[in-house]
C-alpha atoms as a PDB file:
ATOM      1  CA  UNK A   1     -22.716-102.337 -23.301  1.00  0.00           C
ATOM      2  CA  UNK A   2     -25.261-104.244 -24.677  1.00  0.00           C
ATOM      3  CA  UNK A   3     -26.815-104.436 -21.314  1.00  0.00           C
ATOM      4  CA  UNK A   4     -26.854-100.474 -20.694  1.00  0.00           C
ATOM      5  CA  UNK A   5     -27.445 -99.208 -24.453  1.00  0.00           C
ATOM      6  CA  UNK A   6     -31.118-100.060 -24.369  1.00  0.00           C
ATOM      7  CA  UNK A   7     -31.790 -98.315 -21.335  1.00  0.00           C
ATOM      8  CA  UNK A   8     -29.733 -94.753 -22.832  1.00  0.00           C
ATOM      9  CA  UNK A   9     -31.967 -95.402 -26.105  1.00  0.00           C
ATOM     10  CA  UNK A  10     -35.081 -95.369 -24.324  1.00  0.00           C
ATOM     11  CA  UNK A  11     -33.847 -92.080 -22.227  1.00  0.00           C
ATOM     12  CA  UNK A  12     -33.056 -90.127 -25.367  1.00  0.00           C
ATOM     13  CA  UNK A  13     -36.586 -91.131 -27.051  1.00  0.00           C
ATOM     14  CA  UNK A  14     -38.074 -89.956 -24.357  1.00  0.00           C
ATOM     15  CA  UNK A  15     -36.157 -86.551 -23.835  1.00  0.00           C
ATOM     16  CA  UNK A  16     -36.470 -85.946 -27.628  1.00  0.00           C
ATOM     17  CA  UNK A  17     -40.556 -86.768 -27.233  1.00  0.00           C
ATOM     18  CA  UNK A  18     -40.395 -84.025 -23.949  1.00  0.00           C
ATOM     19  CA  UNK A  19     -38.243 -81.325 -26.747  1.00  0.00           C
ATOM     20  CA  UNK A  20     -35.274 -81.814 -25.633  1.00  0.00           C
ATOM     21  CA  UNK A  21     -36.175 -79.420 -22.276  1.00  0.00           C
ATOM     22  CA  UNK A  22     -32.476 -78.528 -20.457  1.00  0.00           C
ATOM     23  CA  UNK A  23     -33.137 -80.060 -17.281  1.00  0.00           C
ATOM     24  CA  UNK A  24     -30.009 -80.909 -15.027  1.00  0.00           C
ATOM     25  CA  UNK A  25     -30.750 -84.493 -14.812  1.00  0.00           C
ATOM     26  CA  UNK A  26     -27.932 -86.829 -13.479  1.00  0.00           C
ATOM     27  CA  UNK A  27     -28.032 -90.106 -15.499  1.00  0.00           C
ATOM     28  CA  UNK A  28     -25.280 -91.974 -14.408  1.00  0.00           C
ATOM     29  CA  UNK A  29     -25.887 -94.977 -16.867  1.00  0.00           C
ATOM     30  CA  UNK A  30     -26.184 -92.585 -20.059  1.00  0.00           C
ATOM     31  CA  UNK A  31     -22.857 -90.350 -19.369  1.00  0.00           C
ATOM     32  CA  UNK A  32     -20.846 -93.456 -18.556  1.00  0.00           C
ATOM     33  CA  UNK A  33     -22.423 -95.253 -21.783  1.00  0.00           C
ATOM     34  CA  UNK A  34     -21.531 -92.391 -23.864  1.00  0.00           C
ATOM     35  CA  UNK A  35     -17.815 -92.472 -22.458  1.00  0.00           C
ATOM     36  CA  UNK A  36     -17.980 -96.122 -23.434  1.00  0.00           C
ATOM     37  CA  UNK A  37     -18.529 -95.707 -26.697  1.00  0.00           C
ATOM     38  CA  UNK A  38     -15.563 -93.591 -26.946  1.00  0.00           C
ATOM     39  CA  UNK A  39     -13.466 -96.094 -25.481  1.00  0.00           C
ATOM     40  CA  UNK A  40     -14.786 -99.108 -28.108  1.00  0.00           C
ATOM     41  CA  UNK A  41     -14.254 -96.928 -31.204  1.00  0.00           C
ATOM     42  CA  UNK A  42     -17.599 -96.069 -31.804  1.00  0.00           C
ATOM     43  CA  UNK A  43     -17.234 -92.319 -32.538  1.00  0.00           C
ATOM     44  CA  UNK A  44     -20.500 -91.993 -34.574  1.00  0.00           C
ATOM     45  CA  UNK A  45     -23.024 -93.279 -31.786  1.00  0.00           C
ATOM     46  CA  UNK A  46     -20.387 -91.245 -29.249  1.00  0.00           C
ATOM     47  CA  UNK A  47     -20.814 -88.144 -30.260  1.00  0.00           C
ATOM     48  CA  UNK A  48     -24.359 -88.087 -31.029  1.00  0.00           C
ATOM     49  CA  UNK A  49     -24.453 -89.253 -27.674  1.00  0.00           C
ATOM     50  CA  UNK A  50     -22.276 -86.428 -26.222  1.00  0.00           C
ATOM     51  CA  UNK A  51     -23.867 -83.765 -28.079  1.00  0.00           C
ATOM     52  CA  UNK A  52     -27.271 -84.860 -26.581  1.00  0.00           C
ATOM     53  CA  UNK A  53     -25.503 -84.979 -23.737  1.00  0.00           C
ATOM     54  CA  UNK A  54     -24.341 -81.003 -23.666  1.00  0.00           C
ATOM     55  CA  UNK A  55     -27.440 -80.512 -25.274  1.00  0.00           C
ATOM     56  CA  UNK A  56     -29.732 -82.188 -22.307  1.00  0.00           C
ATOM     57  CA  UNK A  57     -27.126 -80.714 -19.640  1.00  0.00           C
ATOM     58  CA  UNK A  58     -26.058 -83.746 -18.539  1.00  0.00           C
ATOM     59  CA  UNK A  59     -22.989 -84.214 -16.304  1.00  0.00           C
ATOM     60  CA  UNK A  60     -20.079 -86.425 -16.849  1.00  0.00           C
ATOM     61  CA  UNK A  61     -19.756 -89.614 -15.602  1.00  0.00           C
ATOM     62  CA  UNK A  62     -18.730 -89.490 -11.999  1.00  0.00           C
ATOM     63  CA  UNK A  63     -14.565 -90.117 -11.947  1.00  0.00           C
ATOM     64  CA  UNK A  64     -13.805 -87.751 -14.669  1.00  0.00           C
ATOM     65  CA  UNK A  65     -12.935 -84.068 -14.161  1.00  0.00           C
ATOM     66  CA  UNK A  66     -13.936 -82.488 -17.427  1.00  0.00           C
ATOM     67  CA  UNK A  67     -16.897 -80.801 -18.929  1.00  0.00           C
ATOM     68  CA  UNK A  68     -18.545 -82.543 -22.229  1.00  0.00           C
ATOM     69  CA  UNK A  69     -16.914 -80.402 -25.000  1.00  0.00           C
ATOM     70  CA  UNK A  70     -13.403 -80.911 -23.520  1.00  0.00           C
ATOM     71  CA  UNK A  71     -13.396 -84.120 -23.016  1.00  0.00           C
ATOM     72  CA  UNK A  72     -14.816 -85.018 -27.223  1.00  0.00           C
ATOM     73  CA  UNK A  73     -11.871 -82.435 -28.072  1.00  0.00           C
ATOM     74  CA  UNK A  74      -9.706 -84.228 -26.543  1.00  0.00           C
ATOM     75  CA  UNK A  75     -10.545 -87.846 -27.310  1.00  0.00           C
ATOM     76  CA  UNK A  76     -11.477 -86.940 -31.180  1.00  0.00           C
ATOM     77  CA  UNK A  77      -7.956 -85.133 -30.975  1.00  0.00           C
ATOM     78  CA  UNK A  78      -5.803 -88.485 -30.021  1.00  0.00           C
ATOM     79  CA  UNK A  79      -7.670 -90.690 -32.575  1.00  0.00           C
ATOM     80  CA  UNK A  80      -7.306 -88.244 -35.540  1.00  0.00           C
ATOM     81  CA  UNK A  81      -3.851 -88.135 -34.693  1.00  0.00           C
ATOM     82  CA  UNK A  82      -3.617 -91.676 -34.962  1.00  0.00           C
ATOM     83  CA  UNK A  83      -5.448 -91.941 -37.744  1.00  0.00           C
ATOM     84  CA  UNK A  84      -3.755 -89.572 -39.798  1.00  0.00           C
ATOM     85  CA  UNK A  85      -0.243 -90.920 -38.625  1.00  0.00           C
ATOM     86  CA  UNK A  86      -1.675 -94.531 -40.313  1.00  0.00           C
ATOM     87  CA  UNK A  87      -2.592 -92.176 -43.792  1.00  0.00           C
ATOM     88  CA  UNK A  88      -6.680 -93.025 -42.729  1.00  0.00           C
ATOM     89  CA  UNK A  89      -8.920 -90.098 -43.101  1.00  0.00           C
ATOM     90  CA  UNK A  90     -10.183 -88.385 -39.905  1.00  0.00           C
ATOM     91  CA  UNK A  91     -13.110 -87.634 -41.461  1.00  0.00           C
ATOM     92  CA  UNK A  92     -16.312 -87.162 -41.130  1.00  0.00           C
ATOM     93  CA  UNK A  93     -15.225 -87.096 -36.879  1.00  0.00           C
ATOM     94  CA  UNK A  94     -12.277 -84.648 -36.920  1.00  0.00           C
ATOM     95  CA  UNK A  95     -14.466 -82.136 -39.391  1.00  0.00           C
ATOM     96  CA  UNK A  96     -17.553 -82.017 -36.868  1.00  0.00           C
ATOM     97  CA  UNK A  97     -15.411 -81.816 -33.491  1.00  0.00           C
ATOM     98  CA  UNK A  98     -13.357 -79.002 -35.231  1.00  0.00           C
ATOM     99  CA  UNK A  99     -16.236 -76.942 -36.146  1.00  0.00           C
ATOM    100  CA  UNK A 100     -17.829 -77.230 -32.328  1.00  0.00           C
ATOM    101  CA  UNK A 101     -14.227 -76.335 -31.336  1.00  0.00           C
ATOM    102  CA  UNK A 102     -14.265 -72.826 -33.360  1.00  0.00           C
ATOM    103  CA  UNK A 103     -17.431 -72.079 -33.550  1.00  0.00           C
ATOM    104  CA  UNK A 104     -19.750 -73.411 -30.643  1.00  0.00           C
ATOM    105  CA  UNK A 105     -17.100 -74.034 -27.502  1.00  0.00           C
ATOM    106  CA  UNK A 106     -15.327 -72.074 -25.152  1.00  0.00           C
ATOM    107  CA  UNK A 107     -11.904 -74.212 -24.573  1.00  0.00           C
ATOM    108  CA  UNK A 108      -8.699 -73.100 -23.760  1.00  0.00           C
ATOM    109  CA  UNK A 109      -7.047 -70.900 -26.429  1.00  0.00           C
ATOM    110  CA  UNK A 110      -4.106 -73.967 -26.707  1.00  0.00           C
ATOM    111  CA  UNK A 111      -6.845 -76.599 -27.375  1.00  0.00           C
ATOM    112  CA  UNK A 112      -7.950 -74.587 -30.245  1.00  0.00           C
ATOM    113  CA  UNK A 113      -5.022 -73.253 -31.420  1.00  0.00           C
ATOM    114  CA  UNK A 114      -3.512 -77.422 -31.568  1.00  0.00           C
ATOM    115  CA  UNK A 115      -7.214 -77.928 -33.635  1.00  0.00           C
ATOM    116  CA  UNK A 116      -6.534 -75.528 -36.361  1.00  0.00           C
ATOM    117  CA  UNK A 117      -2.984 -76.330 -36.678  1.00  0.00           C
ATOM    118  CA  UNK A 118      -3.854 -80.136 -36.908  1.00  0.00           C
ATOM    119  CA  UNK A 119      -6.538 -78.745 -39.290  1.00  0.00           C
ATOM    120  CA  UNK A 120      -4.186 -77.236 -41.605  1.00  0.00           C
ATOM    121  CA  UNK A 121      -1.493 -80.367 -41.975  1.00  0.00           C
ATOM    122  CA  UNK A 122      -4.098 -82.641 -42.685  1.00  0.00           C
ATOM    123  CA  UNK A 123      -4.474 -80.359 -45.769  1.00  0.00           C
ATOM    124  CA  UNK A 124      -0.761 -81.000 -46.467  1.00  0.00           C
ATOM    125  CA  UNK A 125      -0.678 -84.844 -45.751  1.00  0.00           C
ATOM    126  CA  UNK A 126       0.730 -87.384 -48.659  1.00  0.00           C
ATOM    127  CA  UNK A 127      -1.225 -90.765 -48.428  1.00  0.00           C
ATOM    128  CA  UNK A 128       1.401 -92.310 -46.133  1.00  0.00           C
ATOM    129  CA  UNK A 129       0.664 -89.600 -43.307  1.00  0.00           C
ATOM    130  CA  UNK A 130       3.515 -87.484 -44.342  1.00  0.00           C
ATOM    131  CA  UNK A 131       3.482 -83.802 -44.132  1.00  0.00           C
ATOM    132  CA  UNK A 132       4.971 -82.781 -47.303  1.00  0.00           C
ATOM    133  CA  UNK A 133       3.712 -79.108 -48.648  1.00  0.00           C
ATOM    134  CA  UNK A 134       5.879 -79.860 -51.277  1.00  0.00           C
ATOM    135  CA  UNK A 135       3.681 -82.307 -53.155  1.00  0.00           C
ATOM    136  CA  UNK A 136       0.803 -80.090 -52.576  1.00  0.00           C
ATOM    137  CA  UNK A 137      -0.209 -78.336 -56.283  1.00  0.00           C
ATOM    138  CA  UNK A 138      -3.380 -77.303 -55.260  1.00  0.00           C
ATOM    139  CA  UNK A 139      -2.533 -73.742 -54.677  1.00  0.00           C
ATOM    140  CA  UNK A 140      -6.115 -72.920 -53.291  1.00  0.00           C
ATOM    141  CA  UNK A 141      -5.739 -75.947 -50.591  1.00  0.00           C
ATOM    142  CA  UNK A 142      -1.935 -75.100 -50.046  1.00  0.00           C
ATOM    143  CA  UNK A 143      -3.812 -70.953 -48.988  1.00  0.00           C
ATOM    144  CA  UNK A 144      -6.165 -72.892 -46.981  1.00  0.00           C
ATOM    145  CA  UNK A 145      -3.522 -74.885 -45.004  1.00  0.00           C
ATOM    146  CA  UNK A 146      -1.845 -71.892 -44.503  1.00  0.00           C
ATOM    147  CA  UNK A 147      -4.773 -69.717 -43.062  1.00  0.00           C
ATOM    148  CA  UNK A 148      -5.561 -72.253 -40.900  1.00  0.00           C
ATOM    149  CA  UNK A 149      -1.743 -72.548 -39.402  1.00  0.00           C
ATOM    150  CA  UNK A 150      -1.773 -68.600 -39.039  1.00  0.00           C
ATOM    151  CA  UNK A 151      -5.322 -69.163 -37.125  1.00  0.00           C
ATOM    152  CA  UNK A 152      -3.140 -71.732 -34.907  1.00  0.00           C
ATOM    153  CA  UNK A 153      -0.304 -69.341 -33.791  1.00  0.00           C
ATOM    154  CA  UNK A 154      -2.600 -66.117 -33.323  1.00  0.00           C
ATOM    155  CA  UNK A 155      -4.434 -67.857 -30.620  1.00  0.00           C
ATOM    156  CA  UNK A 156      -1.485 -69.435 -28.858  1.00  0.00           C
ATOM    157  CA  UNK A 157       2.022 -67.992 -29.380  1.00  0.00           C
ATOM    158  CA  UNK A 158       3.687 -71.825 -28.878  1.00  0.00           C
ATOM    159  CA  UNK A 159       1.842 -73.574 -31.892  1.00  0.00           C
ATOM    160  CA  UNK A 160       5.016 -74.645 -33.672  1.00  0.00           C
ATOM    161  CA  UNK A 161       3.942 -73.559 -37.185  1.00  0.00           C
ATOM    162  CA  UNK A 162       5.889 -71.289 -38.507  1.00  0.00           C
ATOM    163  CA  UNK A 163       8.433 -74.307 -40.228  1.00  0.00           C
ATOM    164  CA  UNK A 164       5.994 -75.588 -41.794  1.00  0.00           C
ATOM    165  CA  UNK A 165       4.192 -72.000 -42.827  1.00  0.00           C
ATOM    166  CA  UNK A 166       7.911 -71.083 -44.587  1.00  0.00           C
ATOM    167  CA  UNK A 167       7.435 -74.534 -46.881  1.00  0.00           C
ATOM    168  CA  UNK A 168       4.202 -73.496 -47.782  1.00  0.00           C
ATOM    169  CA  UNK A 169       5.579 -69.977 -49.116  1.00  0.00           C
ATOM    170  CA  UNK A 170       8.394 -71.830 -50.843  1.00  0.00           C
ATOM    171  CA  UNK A 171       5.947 -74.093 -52.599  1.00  0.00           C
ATOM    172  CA  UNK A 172       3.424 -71.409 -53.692  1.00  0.00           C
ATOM    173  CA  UNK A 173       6.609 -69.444 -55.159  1.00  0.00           C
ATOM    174  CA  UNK A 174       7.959 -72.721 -56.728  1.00  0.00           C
ATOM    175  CA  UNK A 175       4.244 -73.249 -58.132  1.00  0.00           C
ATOM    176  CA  UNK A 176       3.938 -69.303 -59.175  1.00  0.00           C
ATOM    177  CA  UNK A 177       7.449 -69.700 -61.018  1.00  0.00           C
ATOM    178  CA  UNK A 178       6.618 -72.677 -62.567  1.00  0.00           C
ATOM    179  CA  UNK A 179       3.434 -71.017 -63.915  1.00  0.00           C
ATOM    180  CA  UNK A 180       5.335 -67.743 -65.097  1.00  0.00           C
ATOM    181  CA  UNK A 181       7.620 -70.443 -66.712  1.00  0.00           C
ATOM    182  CA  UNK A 182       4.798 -71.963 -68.613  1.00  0.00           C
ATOM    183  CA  UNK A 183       3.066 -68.554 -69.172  1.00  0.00           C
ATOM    184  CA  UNK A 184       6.076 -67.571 -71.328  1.00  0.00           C
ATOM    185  CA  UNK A 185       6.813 -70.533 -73.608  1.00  0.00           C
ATOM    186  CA  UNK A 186       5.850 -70.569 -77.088  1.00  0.00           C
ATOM    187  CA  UNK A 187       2.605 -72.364 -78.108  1.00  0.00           C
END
């Protein structure tokens, strides 16, 4: 890496002096760099990397079969999931693949559908990585988690969410009851 880096560097200052022009230009070194930095753990200098990438046009390194925005969906998928399994954040990397996903991308309905669903558990995750709705009291995050799980199976009909929906319900009822509850005793 330390051998190759340089030589990407000097590409991008140069592309960014030229504006940035969209010109189909195959450069081996920076789209195998860029998956490299994937594979070390460096997802900051990765994806401004692969966004230059897309941005410039460039194609993906030579063996693999997938276009630029599939490819950081998938990766920044598996390491979220790993990271959130551990109780680390997935932030700020999850937050800025996930908006590309729904906003700027064209993927496959399931690939989105699996990013707002993973979107709206990581609203409902304890410390330890645990899903548990039912130490959620934020009723305004709990709506948010939910929205984004009803997002999830509206694009893809197989998103496995509707479990976890139903203990969301139960835990804005059990936080509506406990309000009406508290609402009605005495001062």
């Amino acid at each position: 890496m330390p051998k190759w880096l340089p030589i990407v560097e000097a590409y991008l200052n140069e592309r960014k002096e030229k504006g940035h022009e969209k010109t189909v230009s195959d450069h081996p070194i920076f789209a195998y760099v860029t998956v490299w930095l994937f594979d070390v753990g460096n997802l900051g200098r990765a994806l401004e990397f692969a966004f230059a990438a897309i941005e410039l046009g460039q194609p993906m390194a030579g063996s693999i079969r997938r276009k630029w925005p599939g490819f950081i969906a998938d990766t920044v998928f598996d390491w979220a999931e790993l990271q959130a399994e551990h109780g680390h954040s997935i932030e700020p990397y999850f937050g800025t693949v996930f908006n590309r996903v729904v906003g700027e991308w064209k993927l496959p309905e399931q690939v989105t559908a699996k990013f707002y669903k993973f979107a709206g558990l990581a609203l409902l995750r304890a410390k330890n990585g645990d899903i548990a709705p039912s130490h959620i009291g934020d009723v305004d995050r709990l709506k948010r988690a939910d929205q984004l799980l009803e997002k999830a199976a509206d694009l893809h009909k197989h998103a496995q969410v509707k479990t976890v929906r139903n203990k969301i319900a139960m835990r804005l009822r059990a936080i509506e009851e406990l309000n009406r509850q508290g609402d009605s005793q005495p001062d």
